[in-house]
Protein backbone atom coordinates (compact mmCIF):
# COMPACT_ATOMS: atom_id res chain seq x y z
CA UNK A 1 100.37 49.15 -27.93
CA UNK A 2 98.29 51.20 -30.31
CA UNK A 3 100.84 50.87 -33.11
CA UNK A 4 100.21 46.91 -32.56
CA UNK A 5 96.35 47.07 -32.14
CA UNK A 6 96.88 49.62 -35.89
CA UNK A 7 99.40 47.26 -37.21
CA UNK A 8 101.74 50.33 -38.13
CA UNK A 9 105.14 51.18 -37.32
CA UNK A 10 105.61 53.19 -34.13
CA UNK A 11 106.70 56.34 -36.54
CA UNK A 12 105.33 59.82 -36.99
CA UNK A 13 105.01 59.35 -40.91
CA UNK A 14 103.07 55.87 -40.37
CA UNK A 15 100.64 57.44 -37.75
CA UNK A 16 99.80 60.17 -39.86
CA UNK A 17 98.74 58.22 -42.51
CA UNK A 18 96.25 56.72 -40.95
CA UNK A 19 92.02 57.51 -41.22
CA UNK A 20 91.20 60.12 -38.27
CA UNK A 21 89.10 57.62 -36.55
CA UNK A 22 91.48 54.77 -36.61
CA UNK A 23 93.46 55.94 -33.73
CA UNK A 24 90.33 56.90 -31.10
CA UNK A 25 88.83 53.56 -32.38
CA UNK A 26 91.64 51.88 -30.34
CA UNK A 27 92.81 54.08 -27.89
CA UNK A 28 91.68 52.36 -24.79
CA UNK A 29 93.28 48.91 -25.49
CA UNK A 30 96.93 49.98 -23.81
CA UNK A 31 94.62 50.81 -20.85
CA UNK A 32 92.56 47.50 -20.74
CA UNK A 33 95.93 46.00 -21.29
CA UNK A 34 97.68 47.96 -18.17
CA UNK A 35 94.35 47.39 -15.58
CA UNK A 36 94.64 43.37 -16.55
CA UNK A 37 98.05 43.01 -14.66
CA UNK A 38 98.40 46.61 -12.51
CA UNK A 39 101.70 45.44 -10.69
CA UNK A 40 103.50 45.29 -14.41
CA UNK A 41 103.05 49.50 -14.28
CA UNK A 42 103.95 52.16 -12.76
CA UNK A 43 100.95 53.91 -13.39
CA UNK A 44 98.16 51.22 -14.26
CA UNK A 45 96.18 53.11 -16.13
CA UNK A 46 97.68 56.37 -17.34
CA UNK A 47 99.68 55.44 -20.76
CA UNK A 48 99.18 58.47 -21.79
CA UNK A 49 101.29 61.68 -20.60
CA UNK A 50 102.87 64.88 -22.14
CA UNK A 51 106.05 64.26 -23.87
CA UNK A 52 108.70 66.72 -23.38
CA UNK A 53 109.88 66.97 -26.75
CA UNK A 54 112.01 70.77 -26.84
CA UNK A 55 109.68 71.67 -29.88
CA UNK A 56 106.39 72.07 -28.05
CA UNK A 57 106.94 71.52 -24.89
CA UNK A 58 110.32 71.88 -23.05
CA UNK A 59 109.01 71.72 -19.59
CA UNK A 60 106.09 70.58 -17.73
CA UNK A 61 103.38 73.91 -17.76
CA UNK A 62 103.86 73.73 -14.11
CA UNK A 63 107.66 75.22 -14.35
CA UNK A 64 107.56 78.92 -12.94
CA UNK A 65 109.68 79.21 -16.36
CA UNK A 66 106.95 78.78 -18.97
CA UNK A 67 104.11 80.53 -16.36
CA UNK A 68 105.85 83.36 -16.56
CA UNK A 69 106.03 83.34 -20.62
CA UNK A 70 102.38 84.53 -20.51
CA UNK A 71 99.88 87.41 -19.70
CA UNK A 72 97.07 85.26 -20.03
CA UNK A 73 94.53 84.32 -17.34
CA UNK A 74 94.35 80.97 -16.84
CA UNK A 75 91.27 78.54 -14.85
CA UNK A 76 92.40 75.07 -13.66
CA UNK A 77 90.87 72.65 -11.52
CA UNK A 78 90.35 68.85 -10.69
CA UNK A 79 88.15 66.67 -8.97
CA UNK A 80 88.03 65.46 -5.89
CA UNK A 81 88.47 61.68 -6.52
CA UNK A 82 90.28 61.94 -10.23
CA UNK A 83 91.99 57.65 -10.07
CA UNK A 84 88.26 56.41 -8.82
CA UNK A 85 87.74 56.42 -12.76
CA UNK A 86 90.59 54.22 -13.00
CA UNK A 87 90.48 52.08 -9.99
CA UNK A 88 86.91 51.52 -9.74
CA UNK A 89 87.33 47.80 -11.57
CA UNK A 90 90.22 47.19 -10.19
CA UNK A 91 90.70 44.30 -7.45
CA UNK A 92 92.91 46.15 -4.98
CA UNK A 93 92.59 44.09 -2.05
CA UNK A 94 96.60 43.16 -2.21
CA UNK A 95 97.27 46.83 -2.94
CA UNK A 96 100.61 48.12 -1.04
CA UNK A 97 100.22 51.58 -0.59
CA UNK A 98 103.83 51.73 -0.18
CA UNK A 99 104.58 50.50 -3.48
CA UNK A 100 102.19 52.90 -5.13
CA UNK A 101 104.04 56.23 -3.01
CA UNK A 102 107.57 54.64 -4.72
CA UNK A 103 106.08 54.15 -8.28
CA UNK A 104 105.07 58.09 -8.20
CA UNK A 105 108.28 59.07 -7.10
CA UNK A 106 107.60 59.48 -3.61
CA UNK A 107 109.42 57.77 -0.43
CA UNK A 108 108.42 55.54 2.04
CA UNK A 109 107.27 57.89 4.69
CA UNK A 110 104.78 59.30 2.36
CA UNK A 111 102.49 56.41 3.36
CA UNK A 112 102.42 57.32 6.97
CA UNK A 113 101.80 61.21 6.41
CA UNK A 114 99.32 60.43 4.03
CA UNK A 115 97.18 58.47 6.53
CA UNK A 116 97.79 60.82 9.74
CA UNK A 117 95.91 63.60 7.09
CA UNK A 118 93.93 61.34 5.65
CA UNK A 119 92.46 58.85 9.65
CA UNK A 120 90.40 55.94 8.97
CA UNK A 121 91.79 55.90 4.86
CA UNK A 122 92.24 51.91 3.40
CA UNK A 123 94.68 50.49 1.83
CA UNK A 124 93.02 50.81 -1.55
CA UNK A 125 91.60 54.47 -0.90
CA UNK A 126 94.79 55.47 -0.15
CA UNK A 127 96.22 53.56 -3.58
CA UNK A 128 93.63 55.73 -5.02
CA UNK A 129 94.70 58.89 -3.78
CA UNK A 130 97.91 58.74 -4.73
CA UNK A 131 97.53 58.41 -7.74
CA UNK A 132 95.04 61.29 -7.71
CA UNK A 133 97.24 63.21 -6.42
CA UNK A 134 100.42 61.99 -9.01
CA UNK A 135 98.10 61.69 -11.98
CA UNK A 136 95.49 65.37 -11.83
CA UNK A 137 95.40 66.73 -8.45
CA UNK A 138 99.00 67.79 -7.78
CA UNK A 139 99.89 68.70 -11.28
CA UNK A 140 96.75 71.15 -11.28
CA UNK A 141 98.12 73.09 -8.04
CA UNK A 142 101.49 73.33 -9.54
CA UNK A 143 100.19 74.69 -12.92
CA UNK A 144 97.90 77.76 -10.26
CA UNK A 145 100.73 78.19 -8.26
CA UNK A 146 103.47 78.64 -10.73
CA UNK A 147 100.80 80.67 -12.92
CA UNK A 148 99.89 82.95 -9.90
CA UNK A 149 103.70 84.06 -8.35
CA UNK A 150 104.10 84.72 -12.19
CA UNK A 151 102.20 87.48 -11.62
CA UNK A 152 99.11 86.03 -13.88
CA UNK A 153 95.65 86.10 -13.08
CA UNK A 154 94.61 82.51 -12.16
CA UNK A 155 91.80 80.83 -10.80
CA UNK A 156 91.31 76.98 -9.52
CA UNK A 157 88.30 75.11 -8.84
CA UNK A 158 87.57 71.59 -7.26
CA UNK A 159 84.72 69.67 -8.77
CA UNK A 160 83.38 67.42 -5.61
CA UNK A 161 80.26 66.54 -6.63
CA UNK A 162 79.73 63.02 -5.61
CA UNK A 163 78.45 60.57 -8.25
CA UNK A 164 74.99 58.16 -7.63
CA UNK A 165 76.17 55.80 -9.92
CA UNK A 166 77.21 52.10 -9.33
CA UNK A 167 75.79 52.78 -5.89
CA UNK A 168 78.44 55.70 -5.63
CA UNK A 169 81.69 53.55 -6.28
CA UNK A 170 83.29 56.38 -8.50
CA UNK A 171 82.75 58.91 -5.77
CA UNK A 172 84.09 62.05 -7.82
CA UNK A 173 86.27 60.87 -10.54
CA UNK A 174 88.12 62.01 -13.80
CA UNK A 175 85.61 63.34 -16.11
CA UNK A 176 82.56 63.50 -13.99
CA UNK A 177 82.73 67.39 -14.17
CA UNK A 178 82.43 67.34 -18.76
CA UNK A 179 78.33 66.64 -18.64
CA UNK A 180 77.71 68.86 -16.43
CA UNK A 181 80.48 71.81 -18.37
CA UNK A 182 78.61 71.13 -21.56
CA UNK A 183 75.55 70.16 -20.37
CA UNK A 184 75.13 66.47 -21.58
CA UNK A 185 72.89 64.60 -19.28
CA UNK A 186 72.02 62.04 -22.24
CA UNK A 187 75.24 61.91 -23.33
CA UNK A 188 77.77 58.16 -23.42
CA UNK A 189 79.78 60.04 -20.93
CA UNK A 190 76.76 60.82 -18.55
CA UNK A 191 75.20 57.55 -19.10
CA UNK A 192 78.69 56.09 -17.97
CA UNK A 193 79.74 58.13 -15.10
CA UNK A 194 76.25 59.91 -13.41
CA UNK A 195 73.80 57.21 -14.43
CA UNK A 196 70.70 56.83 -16.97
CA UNK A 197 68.78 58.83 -14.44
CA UNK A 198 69.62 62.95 -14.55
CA UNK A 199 70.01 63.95 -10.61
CA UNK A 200 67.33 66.86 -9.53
CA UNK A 201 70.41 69.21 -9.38
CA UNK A 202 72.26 68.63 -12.36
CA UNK A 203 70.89 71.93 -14.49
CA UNK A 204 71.75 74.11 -11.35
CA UNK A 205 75.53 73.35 -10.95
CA UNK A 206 75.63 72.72 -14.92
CA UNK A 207 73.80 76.60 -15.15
CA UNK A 208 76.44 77.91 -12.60
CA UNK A 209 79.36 76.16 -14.11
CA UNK A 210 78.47 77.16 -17.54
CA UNK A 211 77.53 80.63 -16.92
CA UNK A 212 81.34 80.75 -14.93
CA UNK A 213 83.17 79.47 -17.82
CA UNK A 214 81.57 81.61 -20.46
CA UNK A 215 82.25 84.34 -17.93
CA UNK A 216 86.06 83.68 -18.00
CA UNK A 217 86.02 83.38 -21.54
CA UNK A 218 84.56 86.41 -22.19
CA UNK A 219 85.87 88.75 -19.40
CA UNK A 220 88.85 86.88 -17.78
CA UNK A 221 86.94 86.67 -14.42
CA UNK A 222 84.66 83.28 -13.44
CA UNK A 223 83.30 85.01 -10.67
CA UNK A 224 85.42 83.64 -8.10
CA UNK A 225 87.95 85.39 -6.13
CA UNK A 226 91.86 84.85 -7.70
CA UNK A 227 93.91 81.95 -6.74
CA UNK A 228 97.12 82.70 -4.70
CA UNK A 229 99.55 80.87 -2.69
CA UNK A 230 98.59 82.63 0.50
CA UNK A 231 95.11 82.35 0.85
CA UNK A 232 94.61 79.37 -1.56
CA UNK A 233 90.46 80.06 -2.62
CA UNK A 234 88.97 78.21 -5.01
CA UNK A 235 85.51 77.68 -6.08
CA UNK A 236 83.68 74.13 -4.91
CA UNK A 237 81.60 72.77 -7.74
CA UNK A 238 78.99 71.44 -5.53
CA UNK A 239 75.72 71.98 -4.51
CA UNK A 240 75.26 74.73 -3.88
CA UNK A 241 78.74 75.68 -5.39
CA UNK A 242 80.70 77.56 -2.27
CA UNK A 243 84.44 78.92 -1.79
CA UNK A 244 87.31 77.11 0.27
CA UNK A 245 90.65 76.70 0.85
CA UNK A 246 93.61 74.69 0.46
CA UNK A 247 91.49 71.37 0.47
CA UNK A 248 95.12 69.79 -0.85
CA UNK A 249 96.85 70.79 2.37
CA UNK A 250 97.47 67.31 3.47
CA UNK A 251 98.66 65.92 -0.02
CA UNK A 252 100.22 69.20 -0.54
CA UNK A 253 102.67 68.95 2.32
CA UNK A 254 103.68 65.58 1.53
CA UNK A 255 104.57 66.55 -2.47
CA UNK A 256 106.20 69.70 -1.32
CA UNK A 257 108.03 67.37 1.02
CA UNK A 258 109.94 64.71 -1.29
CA UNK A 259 112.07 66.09 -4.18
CA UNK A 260 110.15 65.02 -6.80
CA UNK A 261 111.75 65.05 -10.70
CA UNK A 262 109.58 67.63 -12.63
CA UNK A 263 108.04 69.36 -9.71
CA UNK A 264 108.57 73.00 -9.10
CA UNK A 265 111.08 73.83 -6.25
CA UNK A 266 112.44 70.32 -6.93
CA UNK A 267 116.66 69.42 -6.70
CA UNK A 268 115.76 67.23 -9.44
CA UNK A 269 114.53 69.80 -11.91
């Protein structure tokens, strides 16, 4: 789709011969494309993904193979509703949850744990968190997990701070947590997803995020206790910012249930 929109080849050579700006200048279209008719996709509006190439990447960074190829500390998180950003504009009211489970890979009983963790979820919720969960949430536990029984120091965070905007209809989504990790109330990406109104408490949690980052940067260490698969602690970017634990058990269990291609433990890997 953006070789179409560029009128280019679909090549390497014909890509990189392009202006800098000519690809971002077009790089939502495959995703207005995708949200028109959702049932077409498996994934309405994620075209983009990691290729696994054998040149820079030969596994997902989630494989305990490629955690273990590094000393480095790593800090990983997600937010707490990532697919609202996705599914916000989305008329879901003939969602099948069930269909949405199968299209990530997952099988039909998925449905049915997923709403005994999840009591009193709809049918477009749930479509929501599932993808969530296939899309962000998931892949960001595997990537602390496999990073942690490596051996390396590794820290995960949740960013649930719930949005005002649009009368709160993107709850916590993808992206909400950039403005307040570079703190950019007036930015396009503030204006979009917070509002044109900056919330009393967004220069706390942006302070404490920033001041956690620059930390890790600069020392290895957030400020937050380590990430393991026992105790599962990571920090809650809200306010005020606290510590939990394993808020992913329910959507854990279920992933760690099916024998999913490209997820650690996995027949299929």
């Amino acid at each position: 789709m953006i070789t179409s929109q560029l009128g280019v080849r679909p090549t390497t050579d014909a890509l990189a011969a392009l202006p800098p700006e000519a690809i971002p200048a077009v790089q939502m279209a495959p995703v207005a494309v995708m949200a028109a008719e959702p049932g077409r996709w498996t994934h309405p509006n994620a075209p983009y993904s990691m290729i696994i190439d054998d040149e820079l990447f030969d596994a997902p960074p989630w494989f305990e193979h490629r955690a273990s190829g590094t000393s480095r500390e790593l800090v990983c998180g997600f937010t707490t509703d990532e697919a609202r950003m996705f599914t916000a504009d989305v008329d879901l009211s003939g969602s099948d949850p069930v269909e949405t489970a199968r299209a990530c890979g997952l099988d039909i009983n998925a449905v049915r744990i997923y709403r005994t963790g999840n009591p009193g979820i709809t049918d477009e919720e749930l479509h929501a968190l599932v993808l969530s969960d296939a899309l962000f949430r998931m892949p960001a536990l595997w990537c602390a997990e496999a990073a942690a029984e490596a051996g390396n120091d590794t820290y995960l965070y949740e960013f649930a701070w719930p949005s005002p905007a649009r009368d709160g209809a993107l709850r916590t989504c993808h992206g909400l947590d950039v403005p307040f990790t570079f703190d950019t109330p007036h930015g396009p990406l503030a204006a979009q997803l917070i509002g044109p109104e900056i919330p009393p408490d967004f220069g706390d949690l942006s302070a404490a995020m920033r001041n956690a980052f620059i930390a890790f940067a600069a020392t290895g260490d957030p400020g937050w206790p380590l990430f393991d698969t026992t105790e599962r602690i990571r920090r809650i970017w809200a306010t005020p910012p606290e510590l939990g634990s394993d808020t992913l058990s329910a959507s854990r269990r279920i992933w760690q249930r099916d024998h999913i291609p490209g997820r650690p433990g996995s027949d299929h890997v």
